[in-house]
Protein backbone atom coordinates (compact mmCIF):
# COMPACT_ATOMS: atom_id res chain seq x y z
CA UNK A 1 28.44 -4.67 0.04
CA UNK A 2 28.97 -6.08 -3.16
CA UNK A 3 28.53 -6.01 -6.87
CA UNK A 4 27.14 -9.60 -6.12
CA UNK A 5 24.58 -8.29 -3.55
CA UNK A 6 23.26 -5.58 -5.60
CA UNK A 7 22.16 -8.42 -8.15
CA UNK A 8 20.70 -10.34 -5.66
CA UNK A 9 18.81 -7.41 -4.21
CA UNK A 10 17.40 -6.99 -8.10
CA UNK A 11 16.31 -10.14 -8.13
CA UNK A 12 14.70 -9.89 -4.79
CA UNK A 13 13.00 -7.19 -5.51
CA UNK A 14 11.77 -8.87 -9.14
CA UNK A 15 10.25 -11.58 -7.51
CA UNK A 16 8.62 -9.90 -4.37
CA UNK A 17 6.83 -7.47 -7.26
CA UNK A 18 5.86 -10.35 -9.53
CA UNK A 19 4.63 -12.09 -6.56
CA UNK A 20 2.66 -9.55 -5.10
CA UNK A 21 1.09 -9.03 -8.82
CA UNK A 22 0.37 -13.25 -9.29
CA UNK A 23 -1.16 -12.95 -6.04
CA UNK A 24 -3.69 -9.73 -6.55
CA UNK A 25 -4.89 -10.67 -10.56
CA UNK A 26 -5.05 -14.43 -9.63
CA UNK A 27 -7.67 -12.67 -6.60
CA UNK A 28 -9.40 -11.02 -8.60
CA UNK A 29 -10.01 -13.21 -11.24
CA UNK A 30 -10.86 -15.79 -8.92
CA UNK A 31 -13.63 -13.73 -7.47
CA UNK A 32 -14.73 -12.35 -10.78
CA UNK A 33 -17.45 -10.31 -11.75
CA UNK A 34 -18.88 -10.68 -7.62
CA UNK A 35 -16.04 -8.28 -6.53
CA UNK A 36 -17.23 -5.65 -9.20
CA UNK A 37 -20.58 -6.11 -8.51
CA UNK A 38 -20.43 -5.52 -4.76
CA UNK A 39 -18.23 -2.47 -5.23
CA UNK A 40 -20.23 -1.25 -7.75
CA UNK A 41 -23.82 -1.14 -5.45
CA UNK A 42 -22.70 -1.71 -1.51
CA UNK A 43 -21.63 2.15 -1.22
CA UNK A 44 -25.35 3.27 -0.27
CA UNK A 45 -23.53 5.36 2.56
CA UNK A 46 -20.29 6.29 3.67
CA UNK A 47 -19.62 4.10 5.96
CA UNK A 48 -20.55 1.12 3.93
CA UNK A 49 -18.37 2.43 0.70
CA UNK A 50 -15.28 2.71 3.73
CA UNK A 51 -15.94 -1.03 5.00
CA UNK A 52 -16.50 -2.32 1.59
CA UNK A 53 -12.71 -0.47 0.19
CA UNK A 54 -11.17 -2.13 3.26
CA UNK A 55 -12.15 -5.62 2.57
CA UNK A 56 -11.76 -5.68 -1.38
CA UNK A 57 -8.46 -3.77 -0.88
CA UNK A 58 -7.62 -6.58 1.95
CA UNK A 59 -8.43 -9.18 -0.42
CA UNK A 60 -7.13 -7.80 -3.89
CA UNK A 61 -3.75 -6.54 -1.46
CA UNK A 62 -3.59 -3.42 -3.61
CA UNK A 63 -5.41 -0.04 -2.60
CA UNK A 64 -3.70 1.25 -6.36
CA UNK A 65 -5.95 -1.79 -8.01
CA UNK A 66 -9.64 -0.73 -5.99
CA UNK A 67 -8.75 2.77 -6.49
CA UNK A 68 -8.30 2.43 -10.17
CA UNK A 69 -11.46 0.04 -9.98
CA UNK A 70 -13.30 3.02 -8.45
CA UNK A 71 -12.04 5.31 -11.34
CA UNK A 72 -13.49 2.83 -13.55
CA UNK A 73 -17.39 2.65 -12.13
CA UNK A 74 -17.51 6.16 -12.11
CA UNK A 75 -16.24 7.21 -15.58
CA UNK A 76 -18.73 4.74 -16.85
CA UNK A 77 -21.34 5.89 -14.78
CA UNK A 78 -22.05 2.77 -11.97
CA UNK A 79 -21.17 4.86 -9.32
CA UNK A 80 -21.23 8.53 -8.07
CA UNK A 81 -17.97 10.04 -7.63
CA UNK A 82 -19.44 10.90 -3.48
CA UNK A 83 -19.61 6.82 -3.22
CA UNK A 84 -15.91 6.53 -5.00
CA UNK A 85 -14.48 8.67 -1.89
CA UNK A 86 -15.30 6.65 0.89
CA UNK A 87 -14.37 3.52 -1.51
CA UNK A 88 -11.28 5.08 -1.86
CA UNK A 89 -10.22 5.68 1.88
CA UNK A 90 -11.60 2.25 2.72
CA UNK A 91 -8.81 1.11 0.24
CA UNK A 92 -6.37 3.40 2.21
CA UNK A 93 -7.27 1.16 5.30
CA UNK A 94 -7.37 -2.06 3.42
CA UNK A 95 -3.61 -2.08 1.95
CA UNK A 96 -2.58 -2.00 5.74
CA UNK A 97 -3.29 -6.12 5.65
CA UNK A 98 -0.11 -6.87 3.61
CA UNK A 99 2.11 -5.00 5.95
CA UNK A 100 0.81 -7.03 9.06
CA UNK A 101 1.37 -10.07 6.74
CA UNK A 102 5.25 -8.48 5.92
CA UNK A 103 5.49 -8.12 9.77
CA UNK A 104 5.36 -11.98 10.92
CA UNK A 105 8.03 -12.56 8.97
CA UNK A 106 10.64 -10.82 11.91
CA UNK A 107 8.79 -13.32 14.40
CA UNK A 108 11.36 -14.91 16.66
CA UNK A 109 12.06 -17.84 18.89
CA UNK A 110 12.03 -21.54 19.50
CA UNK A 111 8.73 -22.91 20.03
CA UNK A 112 7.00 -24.54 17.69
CA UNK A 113 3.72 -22.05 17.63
CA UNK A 114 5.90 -18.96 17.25
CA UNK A 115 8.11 -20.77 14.55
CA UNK A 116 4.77 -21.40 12.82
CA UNK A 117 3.38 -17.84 12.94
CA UNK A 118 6.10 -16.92 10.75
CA UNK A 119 5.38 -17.04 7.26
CA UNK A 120 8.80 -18.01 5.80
CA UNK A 121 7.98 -21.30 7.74
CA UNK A 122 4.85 -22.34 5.54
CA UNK A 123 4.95 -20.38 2.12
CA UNK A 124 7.96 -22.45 0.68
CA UNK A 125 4.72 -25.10 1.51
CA UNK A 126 2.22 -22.97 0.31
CA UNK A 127 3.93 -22.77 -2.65
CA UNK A 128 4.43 -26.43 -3.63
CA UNK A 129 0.61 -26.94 -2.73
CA UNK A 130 -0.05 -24.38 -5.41
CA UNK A 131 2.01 -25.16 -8.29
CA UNK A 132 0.89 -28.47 -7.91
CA UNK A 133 -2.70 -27.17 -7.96
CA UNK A 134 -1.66 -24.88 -11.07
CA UNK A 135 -0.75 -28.10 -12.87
CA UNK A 136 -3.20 -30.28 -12.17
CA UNK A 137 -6.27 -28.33 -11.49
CA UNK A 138 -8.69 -26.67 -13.28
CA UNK A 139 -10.06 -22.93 -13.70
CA UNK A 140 -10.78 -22.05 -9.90
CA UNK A 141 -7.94 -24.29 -8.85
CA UNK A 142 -5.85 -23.07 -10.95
CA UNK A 143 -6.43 -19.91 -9.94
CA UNK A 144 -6.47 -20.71 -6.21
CA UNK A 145 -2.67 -22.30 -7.16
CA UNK A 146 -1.80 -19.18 -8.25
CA UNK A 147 -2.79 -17.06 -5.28
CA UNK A 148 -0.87 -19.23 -2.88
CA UNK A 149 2.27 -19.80 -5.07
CA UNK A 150 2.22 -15.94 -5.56
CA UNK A 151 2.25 -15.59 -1.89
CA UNK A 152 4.89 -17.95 -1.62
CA UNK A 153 7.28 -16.03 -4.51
CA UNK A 154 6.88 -12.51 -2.31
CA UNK A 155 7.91 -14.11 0.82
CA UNK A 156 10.89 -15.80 -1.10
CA UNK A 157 11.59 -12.28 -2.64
CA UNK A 158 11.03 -10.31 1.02
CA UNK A 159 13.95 -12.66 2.23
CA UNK A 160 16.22 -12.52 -0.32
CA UNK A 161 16.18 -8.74 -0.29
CA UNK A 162 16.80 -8.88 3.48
CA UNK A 163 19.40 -11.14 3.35
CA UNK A 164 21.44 -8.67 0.37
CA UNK A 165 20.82 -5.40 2.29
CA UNK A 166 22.36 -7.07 5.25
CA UNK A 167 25.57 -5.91 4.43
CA UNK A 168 24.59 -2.21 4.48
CA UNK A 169 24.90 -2.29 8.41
CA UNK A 170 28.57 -1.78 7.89
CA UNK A 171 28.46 0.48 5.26
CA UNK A 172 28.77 4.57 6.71
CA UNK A 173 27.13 5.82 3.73
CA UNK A 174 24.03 4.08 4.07
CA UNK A 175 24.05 5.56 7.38
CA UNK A 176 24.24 8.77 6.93
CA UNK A 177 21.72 8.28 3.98
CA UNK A 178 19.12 7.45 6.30
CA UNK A 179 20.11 10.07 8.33
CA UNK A 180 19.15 12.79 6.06
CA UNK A 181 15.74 11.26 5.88
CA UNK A 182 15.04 12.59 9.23
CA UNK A 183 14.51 15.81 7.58
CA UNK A 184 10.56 15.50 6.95
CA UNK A 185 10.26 16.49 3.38
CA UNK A 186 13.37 14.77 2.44
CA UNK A 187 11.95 11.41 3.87
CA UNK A 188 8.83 12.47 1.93
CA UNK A 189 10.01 13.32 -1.36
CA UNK A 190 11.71 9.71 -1.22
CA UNK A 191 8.78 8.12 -0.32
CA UNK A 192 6.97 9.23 -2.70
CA UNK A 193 9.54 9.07 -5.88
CA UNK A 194 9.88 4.82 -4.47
CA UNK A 195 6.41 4.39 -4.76
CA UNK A 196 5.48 6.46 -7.89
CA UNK A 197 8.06 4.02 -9.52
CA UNK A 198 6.99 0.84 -8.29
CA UNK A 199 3.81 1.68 -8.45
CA UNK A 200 2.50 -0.41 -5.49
CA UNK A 201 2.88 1.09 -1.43
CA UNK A 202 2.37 -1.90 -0.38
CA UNK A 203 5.68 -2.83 -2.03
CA UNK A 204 7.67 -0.03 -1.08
CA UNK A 205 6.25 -0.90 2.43
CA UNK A 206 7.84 -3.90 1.72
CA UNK A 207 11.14 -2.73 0.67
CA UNK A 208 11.12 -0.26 3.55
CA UNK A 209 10.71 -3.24 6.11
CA UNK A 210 13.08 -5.62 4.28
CA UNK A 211 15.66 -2.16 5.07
CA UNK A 212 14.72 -2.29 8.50
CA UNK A 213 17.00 -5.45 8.61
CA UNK A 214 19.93 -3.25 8.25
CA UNK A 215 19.74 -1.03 11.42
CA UNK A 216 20.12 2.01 9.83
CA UNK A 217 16.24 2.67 9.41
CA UNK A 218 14.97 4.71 12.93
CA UNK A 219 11.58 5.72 13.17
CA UNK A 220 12.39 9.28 12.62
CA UNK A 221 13.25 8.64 8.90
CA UNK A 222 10.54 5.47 8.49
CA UNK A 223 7.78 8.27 9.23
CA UNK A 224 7.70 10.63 6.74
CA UNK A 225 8.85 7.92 4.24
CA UNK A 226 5.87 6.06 4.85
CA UNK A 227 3.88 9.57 4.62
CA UNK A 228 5.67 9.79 0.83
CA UNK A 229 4.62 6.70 0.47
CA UNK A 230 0.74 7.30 0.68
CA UNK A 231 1.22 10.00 -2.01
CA UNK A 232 2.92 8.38 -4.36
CA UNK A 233 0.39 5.35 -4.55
CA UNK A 234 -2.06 8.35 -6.03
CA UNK A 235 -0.20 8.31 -9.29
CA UNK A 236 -1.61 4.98 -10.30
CA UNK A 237 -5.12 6.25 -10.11
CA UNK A 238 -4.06 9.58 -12.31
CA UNK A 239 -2.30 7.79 -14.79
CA UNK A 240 -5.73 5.55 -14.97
CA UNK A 241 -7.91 8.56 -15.28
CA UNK A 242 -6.08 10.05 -18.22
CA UNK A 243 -8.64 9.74 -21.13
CA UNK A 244 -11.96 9.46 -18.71
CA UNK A 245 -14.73 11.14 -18.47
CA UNK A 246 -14.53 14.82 -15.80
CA UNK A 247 -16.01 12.46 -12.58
CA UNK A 248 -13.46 9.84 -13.16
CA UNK A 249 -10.39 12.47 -13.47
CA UNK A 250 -12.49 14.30 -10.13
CA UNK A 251 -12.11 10.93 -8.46
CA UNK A 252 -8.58 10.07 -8.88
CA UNK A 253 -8.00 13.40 -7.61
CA UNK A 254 -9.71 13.00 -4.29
CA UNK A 255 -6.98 10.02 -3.76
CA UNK A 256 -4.23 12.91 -4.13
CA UNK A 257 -6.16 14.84 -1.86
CA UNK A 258 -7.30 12.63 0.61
CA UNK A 259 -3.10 11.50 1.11
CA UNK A 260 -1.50 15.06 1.00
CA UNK A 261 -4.05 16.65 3.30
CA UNK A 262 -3.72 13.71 5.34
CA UNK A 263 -0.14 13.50 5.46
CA UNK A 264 -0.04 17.32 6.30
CA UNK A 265 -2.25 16.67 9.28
CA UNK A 266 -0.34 13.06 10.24
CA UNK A 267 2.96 15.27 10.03
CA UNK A 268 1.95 18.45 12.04
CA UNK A 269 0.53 16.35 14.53
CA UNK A 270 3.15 14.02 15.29
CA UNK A 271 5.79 16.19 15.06
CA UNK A 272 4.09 18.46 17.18
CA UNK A 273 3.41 15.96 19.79
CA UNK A 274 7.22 15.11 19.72
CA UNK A 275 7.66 18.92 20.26
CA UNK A 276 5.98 18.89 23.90
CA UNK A 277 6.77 15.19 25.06
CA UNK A 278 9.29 13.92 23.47
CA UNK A 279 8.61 10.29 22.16
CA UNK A 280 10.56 8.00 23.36
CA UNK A 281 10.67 6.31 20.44
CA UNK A 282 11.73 8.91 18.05
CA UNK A 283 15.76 7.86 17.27
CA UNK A 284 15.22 4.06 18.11
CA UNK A 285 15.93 1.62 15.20
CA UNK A 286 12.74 0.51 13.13
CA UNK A 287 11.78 -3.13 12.82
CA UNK A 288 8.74 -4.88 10.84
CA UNK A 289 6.35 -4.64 13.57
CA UNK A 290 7.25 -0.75 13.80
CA UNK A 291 6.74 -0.21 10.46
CA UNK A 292 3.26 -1.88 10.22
CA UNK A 293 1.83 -0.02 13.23
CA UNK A 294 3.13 3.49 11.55
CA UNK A 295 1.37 2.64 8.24
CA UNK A 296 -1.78 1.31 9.77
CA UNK A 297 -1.90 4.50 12.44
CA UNK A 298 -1.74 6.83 9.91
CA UNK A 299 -4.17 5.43 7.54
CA UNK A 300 -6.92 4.90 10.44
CA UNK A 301 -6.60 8.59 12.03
CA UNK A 302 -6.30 10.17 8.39
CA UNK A 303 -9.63 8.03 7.36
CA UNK A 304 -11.28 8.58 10.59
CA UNK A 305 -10.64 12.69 10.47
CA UNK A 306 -11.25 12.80 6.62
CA UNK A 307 -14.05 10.96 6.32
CA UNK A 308 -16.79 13.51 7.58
CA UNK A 309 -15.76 15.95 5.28
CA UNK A 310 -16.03 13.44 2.17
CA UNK A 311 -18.39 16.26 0.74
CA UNK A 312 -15.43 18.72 0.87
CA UNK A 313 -13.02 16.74 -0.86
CA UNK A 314 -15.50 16.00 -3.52
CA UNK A 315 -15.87 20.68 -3.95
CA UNK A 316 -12.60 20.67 -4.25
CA UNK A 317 -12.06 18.09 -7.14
CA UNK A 318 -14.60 19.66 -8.81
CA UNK A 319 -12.82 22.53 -8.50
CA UNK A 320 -9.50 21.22 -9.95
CA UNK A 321 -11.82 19.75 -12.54
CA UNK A 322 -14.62 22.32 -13.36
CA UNK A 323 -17.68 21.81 -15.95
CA UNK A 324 -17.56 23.35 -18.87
CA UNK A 325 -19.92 26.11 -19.62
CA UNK A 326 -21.38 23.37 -21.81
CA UNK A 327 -21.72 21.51 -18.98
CA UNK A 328 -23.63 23.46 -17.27
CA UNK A 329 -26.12 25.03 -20.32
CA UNK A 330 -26.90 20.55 -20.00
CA UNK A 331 -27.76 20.77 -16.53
């Protein structure tokens, strides 16, 4: 690997962020005030608030932007911090979609139907129709340009880091770098660092399926990278909290709560599992596919066993953030 690829995997990398940001603001400014509005009153129960964070996350194609949303209605009082939580793991669900979208992109084979599945076949298309419909059109068609030609610039940007981490097959470092993620809290620890940084897990989700292109990532090491990654998308919501009222800072703590308790469940569990019966699985090289599934299991079982106890992880936020005694003289 070269000096050359490195600066092509920058560049990569710059344009599958920037796309994946032109594509979520041009969302939700196309859909405007409605998308606040329904999050803001469609969270009469649990498992409303959980189906409505899955769609606007699945739309918006960032759990970090409907989480910070959620930090938002509650610090200025539009919603109770009980209706944020199932909002929030809703939005765990939700960021699954751009994964599945990542995936179709390692689609192979001759026919036409299969060729067309795969997105790099139709964005560089989308993305004419949409700069032409930037140009030309006018406020929702401008912003309806935007969303596709965004689309189109993370596709180009998923390829073009693919195509500069190719080289890394050969390279015995990268190897045994991958390697060492096998140990869980290694794997992580780097998951978590990635996404903290990037400040997106569907982009590091991204990254870690443009790696898979190299043959060094095995499902051993994607796991518990993917668990790091679910905890480092919390820091988006904390940083947005800084400043708000005690609900709001209670809320963005349930996110951290919800994805470490979660991934010390997902972790005991599967490696536990692997323990009795071995998967078969375990040391076999990752691909796109593999890496979507992961995300998406762990999301749905955490949700699914987290969610009854919503009322828990709202005791202990308000135990990391207590009321005041003035608080309390008020209540």
């Amino acid at each position: 690997m070269t000096i050359f690829n490195v600066f092509t995997l920058m560049g990569g990398i710059a344009m599958f962020l920037y796309g994946m940001d032109l594509m979520g603001k041009a969302l939700e400014q196309t859909a405007g005030s409605k998308l606040q509005g329904i999050l803001s009153t469609m969270t009469s129960s649990p498992i409303r608030g959980l189906l409505l964070g899955m769609a606007v996350t699945a739309v918006i194609q960032s759990s970090g932007a409907t989480t910070v949303m959620a930090v938002g209605f509650v610090n200025s009082g539009l919603m109770e911090l009980h209706q944020a939580i199932s909002v929030i793991m809703g939005a765990n669900v939700g960021t699954t979609v751009t994964g599945w979208l990542l995936s179709l992109s390692g689609l192979e084979g001759d026919n036409f139907i299969t060729q067309m599945m795969n997105p790099n076949a139709w964005s560089p298309i989308l993305g004419f129709i949409g700069i032409w419909m930037y140009m030309i059109g006018k406020d929702r068609k401008r912003g309806v340009g935007k969303i596709l030609l965004g689309f189109a610039i993370l596709m180009a940007g998923m390829n073009t880091m693919s195509h500069a981490m190719s080289p890394l097959a050969d390279e015995p470092w990268f190897m045994d770098l991958f390697l060492s993620f096998k140990n869980p809290i290694l794997g992580v620890i780097a998951g978590a660092v990635l996404t903290a940084v990037l400040q997106s897990s569907s982009a590091s989700v991204g990254i870690l399926q443009a790696l898979t292109s190299t043959g060094a990532v095995t499902y051993s090491a994607a796991v518990p990278i993917i668990m790091g990654q679910n905890i480092g998308t919390t820091v988006t919501a904390l940083i947005s909290s800084a400043g708000a009222n005690k609900n709001a800072k209670r809320t963005a703590f349930v996110h951290l709560y919800f994805n470490v308790i979660g991934t010390i469940l997902f972790l005991c569990g599967f490696y536990g599992l692997n323990a009795l019966i071995q998967f078969s699985f375990f040391n076999e090289t990752a691909n796109t596919f593999g890496i979507a599934i992961v995300h998406t299991v762990f999301n749905v079982v955490t949700t699914a066993i987290l969610l009854p106890f919503n009322r828990l992880l709202e005791k202990l936020a308000i135990l990391t953030v207590p009321d005041s005694p003035a608080d309390k003289k008020q209540e």
